[in-house]
Every structure is written in C-alpha cells, then in structure tokens.
C-alpha atoms as a PDB file:
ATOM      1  CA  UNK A   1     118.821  89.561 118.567  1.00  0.00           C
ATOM      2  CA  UNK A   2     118.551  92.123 115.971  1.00  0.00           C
ATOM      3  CA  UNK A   3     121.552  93.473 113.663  1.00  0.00           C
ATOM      4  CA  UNK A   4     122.798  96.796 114.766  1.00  0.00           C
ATOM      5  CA  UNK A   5     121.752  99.720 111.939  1.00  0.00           C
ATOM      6  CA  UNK A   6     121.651 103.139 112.774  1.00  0.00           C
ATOM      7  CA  UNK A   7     119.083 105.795 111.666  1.00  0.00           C
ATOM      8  CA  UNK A   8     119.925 108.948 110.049  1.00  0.00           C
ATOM      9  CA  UNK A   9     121.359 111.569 112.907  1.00  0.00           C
ATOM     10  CA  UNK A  10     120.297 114.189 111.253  1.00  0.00           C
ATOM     11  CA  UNK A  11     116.845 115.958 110.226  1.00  0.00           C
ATOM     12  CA  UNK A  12     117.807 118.489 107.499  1.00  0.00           C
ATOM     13  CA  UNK A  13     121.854 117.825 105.940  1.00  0.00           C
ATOM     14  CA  UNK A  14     123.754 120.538 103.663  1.00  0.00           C
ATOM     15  CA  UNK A  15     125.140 120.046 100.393  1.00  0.00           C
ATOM     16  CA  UNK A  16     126.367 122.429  98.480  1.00  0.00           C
ATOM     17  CA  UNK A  17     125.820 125.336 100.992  1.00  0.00           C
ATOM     18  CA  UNK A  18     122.134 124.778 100.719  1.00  0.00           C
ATOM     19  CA  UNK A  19     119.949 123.650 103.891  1.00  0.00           C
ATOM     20  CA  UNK A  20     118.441 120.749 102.484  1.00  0.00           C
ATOM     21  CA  UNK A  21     114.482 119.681 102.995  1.00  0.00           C
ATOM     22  CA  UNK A  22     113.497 115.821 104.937  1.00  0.00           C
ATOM     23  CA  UNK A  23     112.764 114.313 101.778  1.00  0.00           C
ATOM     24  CA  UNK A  24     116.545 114.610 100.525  1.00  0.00           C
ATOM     25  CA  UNK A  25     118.343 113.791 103.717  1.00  0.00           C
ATOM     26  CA  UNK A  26     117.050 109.932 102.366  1.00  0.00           C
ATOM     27  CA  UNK A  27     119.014 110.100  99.298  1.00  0.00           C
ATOM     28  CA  UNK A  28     121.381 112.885 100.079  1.00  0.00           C
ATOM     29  CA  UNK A  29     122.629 111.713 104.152  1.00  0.00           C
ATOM     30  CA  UNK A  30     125.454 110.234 102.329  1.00  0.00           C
ATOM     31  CA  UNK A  31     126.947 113.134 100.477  1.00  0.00           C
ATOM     32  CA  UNK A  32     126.605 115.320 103.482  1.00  0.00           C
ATOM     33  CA  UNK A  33     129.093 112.855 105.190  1.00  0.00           C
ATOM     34  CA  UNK A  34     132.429 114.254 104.525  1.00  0.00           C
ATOM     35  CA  UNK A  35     134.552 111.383 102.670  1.00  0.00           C
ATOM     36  CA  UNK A  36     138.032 113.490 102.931  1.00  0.00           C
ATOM     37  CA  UNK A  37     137.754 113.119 107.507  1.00  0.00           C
ATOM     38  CA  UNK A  38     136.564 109.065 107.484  1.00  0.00           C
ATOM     39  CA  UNK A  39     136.981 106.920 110.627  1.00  0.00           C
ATOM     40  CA  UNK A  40     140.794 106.498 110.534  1.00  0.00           C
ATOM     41  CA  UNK A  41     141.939 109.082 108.621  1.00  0.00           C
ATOM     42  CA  UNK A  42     143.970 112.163 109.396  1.00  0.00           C
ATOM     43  CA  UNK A  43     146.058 110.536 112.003  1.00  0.00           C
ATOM     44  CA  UNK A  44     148.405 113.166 112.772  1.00  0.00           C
ATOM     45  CA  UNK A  45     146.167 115.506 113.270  1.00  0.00           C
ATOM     46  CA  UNK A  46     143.918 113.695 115.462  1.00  0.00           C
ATOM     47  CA  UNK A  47     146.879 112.545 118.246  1.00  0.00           C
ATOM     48  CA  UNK A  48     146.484 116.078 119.237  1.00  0.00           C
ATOM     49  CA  UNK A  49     143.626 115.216 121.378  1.00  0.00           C
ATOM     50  CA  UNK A  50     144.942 111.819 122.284  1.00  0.00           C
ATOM     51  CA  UNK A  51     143.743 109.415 119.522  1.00  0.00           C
ATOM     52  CA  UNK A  52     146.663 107.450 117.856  1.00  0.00           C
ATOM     53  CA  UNK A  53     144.590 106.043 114.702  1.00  0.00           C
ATOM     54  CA  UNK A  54     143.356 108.706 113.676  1.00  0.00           C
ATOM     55  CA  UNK A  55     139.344 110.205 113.668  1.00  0.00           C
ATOM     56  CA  UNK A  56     137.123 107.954 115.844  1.00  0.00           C
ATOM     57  CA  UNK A  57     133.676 109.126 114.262  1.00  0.00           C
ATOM     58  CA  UNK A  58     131.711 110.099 110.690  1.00  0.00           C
ATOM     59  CA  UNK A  59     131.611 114.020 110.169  1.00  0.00           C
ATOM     60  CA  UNK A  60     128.349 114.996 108.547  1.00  0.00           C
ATOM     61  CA  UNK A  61     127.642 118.377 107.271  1.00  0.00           C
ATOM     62  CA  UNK A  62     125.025 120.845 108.690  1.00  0.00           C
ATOM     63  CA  UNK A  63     123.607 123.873 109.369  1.00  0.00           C
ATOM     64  CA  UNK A  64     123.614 125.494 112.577  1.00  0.00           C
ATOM     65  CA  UNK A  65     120.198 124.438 114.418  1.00  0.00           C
ATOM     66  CA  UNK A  66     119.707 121.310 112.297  1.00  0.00           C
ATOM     67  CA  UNK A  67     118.127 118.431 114.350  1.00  0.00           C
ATOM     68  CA  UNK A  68     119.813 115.704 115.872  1.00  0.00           C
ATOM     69  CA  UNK A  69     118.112 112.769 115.830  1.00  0.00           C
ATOM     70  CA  UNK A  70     118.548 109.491 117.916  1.00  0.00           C
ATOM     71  CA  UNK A  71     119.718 106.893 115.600  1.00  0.00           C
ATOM     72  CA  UNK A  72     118.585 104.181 117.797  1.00  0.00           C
ATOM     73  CA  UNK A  73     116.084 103.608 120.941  1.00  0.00           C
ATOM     74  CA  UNK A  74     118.238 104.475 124.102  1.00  0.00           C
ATOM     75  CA  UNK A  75     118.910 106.170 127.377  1.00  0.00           C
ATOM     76  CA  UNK A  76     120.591 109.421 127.586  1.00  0.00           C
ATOM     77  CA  UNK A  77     123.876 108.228 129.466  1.00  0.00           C
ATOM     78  CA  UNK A  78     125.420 111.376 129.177  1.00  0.00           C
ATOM     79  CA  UNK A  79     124.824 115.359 128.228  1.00  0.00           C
ATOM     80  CA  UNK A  80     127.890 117.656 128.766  1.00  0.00           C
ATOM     81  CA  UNK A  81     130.419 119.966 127.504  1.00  0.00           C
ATOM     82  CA  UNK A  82     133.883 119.421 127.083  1.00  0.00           C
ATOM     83  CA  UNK A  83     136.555 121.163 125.431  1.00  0.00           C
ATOM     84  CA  UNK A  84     137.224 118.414 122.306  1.00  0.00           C
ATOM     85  CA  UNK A  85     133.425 117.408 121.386  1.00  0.00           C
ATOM     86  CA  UNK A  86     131.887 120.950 122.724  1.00  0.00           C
ATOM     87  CA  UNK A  87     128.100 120.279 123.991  1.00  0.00           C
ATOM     88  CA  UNK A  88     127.543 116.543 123.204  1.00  0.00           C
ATOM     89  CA  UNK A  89     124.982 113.673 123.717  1.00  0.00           C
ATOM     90  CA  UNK A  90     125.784 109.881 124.376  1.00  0.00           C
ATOM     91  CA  UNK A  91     122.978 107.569 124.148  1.00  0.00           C
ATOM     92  CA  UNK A  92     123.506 103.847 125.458  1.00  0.00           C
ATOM     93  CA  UNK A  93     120.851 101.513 123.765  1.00  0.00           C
ATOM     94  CA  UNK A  94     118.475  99.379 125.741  1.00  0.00           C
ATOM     95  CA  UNK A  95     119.332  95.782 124.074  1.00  0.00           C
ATOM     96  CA  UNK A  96     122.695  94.427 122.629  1.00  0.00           C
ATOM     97  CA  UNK A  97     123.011  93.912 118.781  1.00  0.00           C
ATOM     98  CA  UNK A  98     124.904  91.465 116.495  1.00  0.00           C
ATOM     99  CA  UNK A  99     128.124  93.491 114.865  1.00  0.00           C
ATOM    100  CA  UNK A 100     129.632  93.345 111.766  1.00  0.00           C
ATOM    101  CA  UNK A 101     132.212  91.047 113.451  1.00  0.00           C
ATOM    102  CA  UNK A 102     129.643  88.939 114.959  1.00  0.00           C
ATOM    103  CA  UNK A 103     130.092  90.502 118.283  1.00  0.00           C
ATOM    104  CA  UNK A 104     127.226  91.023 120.207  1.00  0.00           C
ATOM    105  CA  UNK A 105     127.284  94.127 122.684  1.00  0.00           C
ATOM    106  CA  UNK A 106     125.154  97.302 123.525  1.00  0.00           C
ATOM    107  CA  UNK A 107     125.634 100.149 121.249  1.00  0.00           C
ATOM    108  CA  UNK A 108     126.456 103.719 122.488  1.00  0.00           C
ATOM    109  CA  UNK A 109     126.509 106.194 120.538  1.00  0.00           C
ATOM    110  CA  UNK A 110     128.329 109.717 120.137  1.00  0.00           C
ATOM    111  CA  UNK A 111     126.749 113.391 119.029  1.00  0.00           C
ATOM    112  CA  UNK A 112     128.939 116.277 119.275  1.00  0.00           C
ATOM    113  CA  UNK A 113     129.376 119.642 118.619  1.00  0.00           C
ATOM    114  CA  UNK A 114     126.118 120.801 119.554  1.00  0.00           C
ATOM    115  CA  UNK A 115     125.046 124.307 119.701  1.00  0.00           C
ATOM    116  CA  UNK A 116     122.404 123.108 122.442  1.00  0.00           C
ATOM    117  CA  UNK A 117     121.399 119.585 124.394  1.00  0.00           C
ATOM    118  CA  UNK A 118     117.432 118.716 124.408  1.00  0.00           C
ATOM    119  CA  UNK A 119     117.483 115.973 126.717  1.00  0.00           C
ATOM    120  CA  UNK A 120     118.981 114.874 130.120  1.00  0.00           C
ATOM    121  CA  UNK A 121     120.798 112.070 131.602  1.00  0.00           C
ATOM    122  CA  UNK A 122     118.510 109.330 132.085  1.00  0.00           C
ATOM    123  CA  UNK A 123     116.119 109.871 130.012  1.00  0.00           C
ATOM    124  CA  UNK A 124     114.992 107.284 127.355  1.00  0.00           C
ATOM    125  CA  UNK A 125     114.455 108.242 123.507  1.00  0.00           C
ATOM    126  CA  UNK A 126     113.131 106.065 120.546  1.00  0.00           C
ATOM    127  CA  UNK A 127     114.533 105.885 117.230  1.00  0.00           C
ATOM    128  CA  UNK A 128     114.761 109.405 115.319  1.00  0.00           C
ATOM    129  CA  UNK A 129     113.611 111.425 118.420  1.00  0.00           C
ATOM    130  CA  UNK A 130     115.124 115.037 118.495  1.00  0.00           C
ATOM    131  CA  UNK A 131     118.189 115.257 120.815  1.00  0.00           C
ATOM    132  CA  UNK A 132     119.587 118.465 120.291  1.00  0.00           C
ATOM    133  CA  UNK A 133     120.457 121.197 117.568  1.00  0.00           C
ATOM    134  CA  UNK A 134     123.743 121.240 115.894  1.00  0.00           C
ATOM    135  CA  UNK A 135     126.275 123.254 116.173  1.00  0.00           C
ATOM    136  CA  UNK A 136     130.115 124.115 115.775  1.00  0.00           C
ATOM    137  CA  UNK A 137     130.673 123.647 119.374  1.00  0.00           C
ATOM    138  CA  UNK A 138     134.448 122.478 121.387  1.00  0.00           C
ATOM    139  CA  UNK A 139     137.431 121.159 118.750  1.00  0.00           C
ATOM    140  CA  UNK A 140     135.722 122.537 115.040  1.00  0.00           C
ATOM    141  CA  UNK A 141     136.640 124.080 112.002  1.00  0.00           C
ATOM    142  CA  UNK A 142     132.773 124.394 111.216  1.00  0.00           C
ATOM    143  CA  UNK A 143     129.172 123.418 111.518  1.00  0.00           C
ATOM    144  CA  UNK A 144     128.910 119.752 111.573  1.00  0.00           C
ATOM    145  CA  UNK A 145     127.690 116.790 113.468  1.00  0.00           C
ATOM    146  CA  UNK A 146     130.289 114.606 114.634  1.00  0.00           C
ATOM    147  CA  UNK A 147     128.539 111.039 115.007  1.00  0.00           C
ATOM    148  CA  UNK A 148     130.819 107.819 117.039  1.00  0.00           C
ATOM    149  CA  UNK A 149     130.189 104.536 117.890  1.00  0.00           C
ATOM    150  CA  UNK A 150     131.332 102.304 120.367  1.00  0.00           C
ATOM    151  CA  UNK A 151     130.343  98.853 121.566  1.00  0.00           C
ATOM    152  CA  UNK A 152     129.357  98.623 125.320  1.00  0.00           C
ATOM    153  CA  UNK A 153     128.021  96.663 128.203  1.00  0.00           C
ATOM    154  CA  UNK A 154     124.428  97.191 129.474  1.00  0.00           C
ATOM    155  CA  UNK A 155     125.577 100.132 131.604  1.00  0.00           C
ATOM    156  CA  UNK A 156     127.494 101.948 128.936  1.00  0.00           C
ATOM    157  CA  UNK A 157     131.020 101.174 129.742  1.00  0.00           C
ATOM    158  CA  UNK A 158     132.892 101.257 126.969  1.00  0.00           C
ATOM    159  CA  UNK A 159     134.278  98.033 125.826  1.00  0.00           C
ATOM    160  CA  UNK A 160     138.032  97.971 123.551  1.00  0.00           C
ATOM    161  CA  UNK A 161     139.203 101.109 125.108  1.00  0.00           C
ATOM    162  CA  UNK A 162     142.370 100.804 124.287  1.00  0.00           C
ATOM    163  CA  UNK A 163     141.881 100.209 120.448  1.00  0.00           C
ATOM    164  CA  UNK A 164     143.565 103.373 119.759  1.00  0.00           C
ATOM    165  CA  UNK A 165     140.258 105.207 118.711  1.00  0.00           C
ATOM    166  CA  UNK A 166     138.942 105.235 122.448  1.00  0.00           C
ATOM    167  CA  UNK A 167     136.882 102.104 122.109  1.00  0.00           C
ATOM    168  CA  UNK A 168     135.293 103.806 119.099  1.00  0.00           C
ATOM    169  CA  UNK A 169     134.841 101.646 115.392  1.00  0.00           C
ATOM    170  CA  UNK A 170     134.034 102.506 112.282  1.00  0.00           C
ATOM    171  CA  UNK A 171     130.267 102.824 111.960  1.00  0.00           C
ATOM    172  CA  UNK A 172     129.741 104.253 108.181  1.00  0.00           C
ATOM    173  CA  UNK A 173     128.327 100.355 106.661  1.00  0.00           C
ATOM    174  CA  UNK A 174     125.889 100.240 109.929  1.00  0.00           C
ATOM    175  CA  UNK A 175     124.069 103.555 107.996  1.00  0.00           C
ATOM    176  CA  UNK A 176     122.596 101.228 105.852  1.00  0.00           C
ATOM    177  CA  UNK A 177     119.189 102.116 107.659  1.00  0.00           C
ATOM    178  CA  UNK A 178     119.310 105.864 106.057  1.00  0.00           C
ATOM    179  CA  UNK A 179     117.300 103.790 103.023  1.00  0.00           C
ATOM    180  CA  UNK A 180     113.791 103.605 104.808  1.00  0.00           C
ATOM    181  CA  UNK A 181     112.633 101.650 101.474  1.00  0.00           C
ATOM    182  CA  UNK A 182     114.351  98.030 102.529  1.00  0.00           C
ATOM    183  CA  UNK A 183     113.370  98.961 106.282  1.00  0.00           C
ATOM    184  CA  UNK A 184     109.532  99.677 104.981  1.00  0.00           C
ATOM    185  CA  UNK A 185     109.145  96.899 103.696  1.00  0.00           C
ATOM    186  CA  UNK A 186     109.864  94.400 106.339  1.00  0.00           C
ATOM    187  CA  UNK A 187     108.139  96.282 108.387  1.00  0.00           C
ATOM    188  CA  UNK A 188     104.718  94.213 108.251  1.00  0.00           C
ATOM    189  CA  UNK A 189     101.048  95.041 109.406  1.00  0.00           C
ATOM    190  CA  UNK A 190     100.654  91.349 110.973  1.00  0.00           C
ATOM    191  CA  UNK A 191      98.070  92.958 112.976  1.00  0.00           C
ATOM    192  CA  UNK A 192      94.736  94.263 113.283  1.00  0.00           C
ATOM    193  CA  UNK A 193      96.322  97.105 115.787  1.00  0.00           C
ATOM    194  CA  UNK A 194      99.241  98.319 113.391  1.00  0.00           C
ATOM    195  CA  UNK A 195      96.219  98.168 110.420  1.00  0.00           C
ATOM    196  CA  UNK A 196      94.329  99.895 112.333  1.00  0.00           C
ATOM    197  CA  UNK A 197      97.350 102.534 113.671  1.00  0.00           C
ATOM    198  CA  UNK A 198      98.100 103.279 110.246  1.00  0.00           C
ATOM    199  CA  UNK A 199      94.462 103.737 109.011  1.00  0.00           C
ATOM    200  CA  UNK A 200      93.951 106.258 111.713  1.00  0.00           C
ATOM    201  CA  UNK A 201      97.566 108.507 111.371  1.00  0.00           C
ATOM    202  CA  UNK A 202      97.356 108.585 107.681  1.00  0.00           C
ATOM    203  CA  UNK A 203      93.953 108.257 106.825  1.00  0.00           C
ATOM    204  CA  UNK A 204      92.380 109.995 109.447  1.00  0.00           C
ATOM    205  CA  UNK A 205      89.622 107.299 109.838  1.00  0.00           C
ATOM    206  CA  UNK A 206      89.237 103.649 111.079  1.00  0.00           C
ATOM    207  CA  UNK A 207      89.862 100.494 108.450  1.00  0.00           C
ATOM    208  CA  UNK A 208      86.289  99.242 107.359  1.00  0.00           C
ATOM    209  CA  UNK A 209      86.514  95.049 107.440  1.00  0.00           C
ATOM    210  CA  UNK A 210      87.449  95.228 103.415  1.00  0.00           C
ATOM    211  CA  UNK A 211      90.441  97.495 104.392  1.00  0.00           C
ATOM    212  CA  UNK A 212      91.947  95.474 106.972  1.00  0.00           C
ATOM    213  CA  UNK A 213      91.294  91.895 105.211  1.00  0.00           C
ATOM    214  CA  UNK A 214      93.348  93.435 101.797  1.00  0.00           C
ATOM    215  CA  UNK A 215      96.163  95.156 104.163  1.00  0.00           C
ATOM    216  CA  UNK A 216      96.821  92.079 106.612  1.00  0.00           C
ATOM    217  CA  UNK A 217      99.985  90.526 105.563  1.00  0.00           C
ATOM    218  CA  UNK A 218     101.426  93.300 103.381  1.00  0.00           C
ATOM    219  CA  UNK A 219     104.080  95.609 104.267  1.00  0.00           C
ATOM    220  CA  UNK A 220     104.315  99.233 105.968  1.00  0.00           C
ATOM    221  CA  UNK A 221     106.344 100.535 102.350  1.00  0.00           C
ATOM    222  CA  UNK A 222     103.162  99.546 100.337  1.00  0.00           C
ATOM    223  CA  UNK A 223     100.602 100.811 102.386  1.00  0.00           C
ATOM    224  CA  UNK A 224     102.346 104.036 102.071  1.00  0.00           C
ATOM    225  CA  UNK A 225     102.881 104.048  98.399  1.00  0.00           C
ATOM    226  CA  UNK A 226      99.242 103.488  97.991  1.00  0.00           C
ATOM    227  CA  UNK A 227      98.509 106.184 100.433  1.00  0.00           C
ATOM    228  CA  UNK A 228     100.665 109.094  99.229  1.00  0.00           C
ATOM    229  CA  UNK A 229      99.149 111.736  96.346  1.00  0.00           C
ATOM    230  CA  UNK A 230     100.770 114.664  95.162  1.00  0.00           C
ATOM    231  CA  UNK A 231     104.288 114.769  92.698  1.00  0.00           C
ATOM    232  CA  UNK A 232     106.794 112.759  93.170  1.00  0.00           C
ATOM    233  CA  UNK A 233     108.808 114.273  95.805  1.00  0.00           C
ATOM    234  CA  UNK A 234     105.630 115.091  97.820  1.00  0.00           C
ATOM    235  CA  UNK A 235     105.230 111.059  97.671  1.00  0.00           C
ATOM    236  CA  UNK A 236     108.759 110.561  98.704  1.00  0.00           C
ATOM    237  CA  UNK A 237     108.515 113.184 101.793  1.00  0.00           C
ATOM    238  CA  UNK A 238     105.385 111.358 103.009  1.00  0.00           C
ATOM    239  CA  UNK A 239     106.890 108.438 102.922  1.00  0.00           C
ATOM    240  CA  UNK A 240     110.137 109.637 104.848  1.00  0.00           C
ATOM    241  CA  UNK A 241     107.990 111.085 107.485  1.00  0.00           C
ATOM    242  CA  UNK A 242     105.233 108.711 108.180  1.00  0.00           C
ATOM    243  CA  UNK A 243     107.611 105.695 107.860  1.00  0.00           C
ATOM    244  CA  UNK A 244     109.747 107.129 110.650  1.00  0.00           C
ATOM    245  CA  UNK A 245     106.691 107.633 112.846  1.00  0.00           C
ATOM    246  CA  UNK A 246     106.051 103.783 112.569  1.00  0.00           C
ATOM    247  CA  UNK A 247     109.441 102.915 112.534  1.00  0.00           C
ATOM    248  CA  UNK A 248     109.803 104.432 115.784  1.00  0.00           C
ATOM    249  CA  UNK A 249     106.126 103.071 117.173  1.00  0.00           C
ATOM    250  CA  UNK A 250     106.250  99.704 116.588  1.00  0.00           C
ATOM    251  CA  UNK A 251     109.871  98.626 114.434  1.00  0.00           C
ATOM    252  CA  UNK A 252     111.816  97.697 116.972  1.00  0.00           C
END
C-alpha cells in the first residue's frame, strides 16, 4: 500500500497578480497557497458555516479559468453547487493509502469554488486530469481554489466526522508530490514497454536495441534530462509536462 501524496490541483497558480506559466506552478504551487487562511486557522470566522476549528482546507490562489487538476486517480463521487463551496468536485480514490498517522483509509478529496464542473458523478479520472475551471464561486472573498481532504471508506463516506473540521485534516505535508524531481526519479523504466512508451511520446520514434539496453534500469527523471534541449526553463517545462503524462500512465 502506497503513501498518500497529492499532485498539484492546479495547472497555472498566481503570484503576485500575474497568471503564472506550467513550468512555475513546480516551484511556485507553494507560494500561491495562502499561509495567513491554513487548515485551522481563523476559527471564528469559520463557525459561521458550522466548523468549530476553524478552516478545513488549503486556499490556493488563482485566476479565474485556471485548471483544476485531479490530485490523485479517482471517481467523481460528487459534482454540485452549494451555497458555502459554490460549484465543487469531490473525488473518492480507488485504493486506500497509509497516512501520516499510520492510518490506512481511502482518500477523498475536496475542489471548490469553481466557476464550472468538467466531469460527472461516476466518472473515473487519473492523476492531474482536468476537472474543472476555477472560480470565485459560493462563500468567497476572491478567485481561489479551495482544496480539502478527508479520509474515507471505499464508498466515500467520510470517516471522523465529528472532528470539528467535518471529517476534514490537514493535508499541506501530503503536497510533497508538487516536486516531480523525487517522484521522477523513482519512477523506473523496468520495462521494455515503458522504454519503449517513452521513446515513442518524446522521441517520436521506436528505441533501436542500443537505446533500450542503456535505458533499462534507469529512471523516468534521467531519461528526461537527457531528452530536453532548449534554455533552462524550456528544460524544466518539458520536464513538468512529460513527467506528468507518465506519472499519470503508468506511476501508480
């Protein structure tokens, strides 16, 4: 049983009023959160919609029509509106996970605020798969993606309800994933399929017998680094964007 970490929600992040690009939501996803509205914080304000410890989620700053991403491989258990999260997704994930705590339980997770839904209850979505645009939808002072967590059974019922944050917890150290570098390189080509997978998306062409003998073994992060051209940055974006692709195909 894998470790529960959670993939970026977000395509594009703001920072500093500025609509930032793929290749900085990598090293900037953590200064778009907004440190001053934390799980737990702002308690008074926050029993005004029936929470007594305070925010039950991570507030992460956007522009209107950003992408919401799935931040792990799922079902769509729900896709409403309400008046407190606005339009909103919940995804419940296929398999449990090992917690921080050492709990093991299914993982459902929150997006809200949307200014539109892209998907519908029931159906299933991998890692970093588009789920809707955000918004400033329901109970917000601005555009933002509000992004929960709660542990659940296989069915999506929500398990420590009555923890004061409605089953929520505090999921900020499970963004560990929004580093793709550590994830990359775990992240082996064991096999003549993935060799060959990789060849043929970034390559364009099929691995000649030379090819596959020097790549078997060695990581997803290195066959990228040798595979990228350009500055720096257009390195880094390459990287971003094929390593979700193969995240999502085979890194479960």
């Amino acid at each position: 049983m894998e470790k529960l970490r959670l993939f970026p929600p977000l395509k594009q992040v703001l920072e500093f009023n500025s609509y930032e690009s793929e290749v900085d939501v990598l090293f900037k996803f953590d200064r778009a959160i907004n440190k001053g509205n934390m799980f737990g914080d702002s308690i008074e304000f926050y029993k005004q919609i029936g929470l007594q410890n305070g925010h039950n989620g991570i507030d992460i700053s956007c522009n209107v029509g950003a992408e919401v991403l799935a931040s792990h491989p799922g079902w769509i258990r729900e896709s409403y509106m309400d008046s407190t999260g606005g339009l909103g997704v919940v995804i419940v994930s296929f398999d449990p996970y090992i917690w921080k705590d050492g709990s093991e339980a299914h993982a459902k997770t929150i997006y809200w605020h949307n200014s539109k839904n892209l998907v519908k209850v029931g159906n299933k979505v991998k890692v970093g798969q588009k789920i809707a645009l955000a918004g400033s939808t329901g109970f917000s002072t601005g555009p933002h993606l509000h992004h929960g967590g709660k542990q659940c059974d296989k069915n999506g019922n929500t398990l420590n309800w009555g923890n004061g944050h409605l089953g929520a917890v505090d999921i900020y150290d499970y963004y560990k994933f929004w580093d793709l570098h550590p994830i990359l390189e775990n992240l082996m080509l064991d096999t003549d399929e993935k060799i060959k997978l990789v060849y043929q998306a970034v390559l364009k062409r099929d691995p000649d017998a030379e090819g596959a003998a020097f790549w078997k073994g060695k990581s997803v992060w290195d066959f990228l680094k040798a595979a990228s051209s350009g500055s720096e940055n257009t390195k880094l974006k390459m990287i971003w964007s094929w390593g979700k692709y193969f995240l999502g195909t085979f890194g479960k």
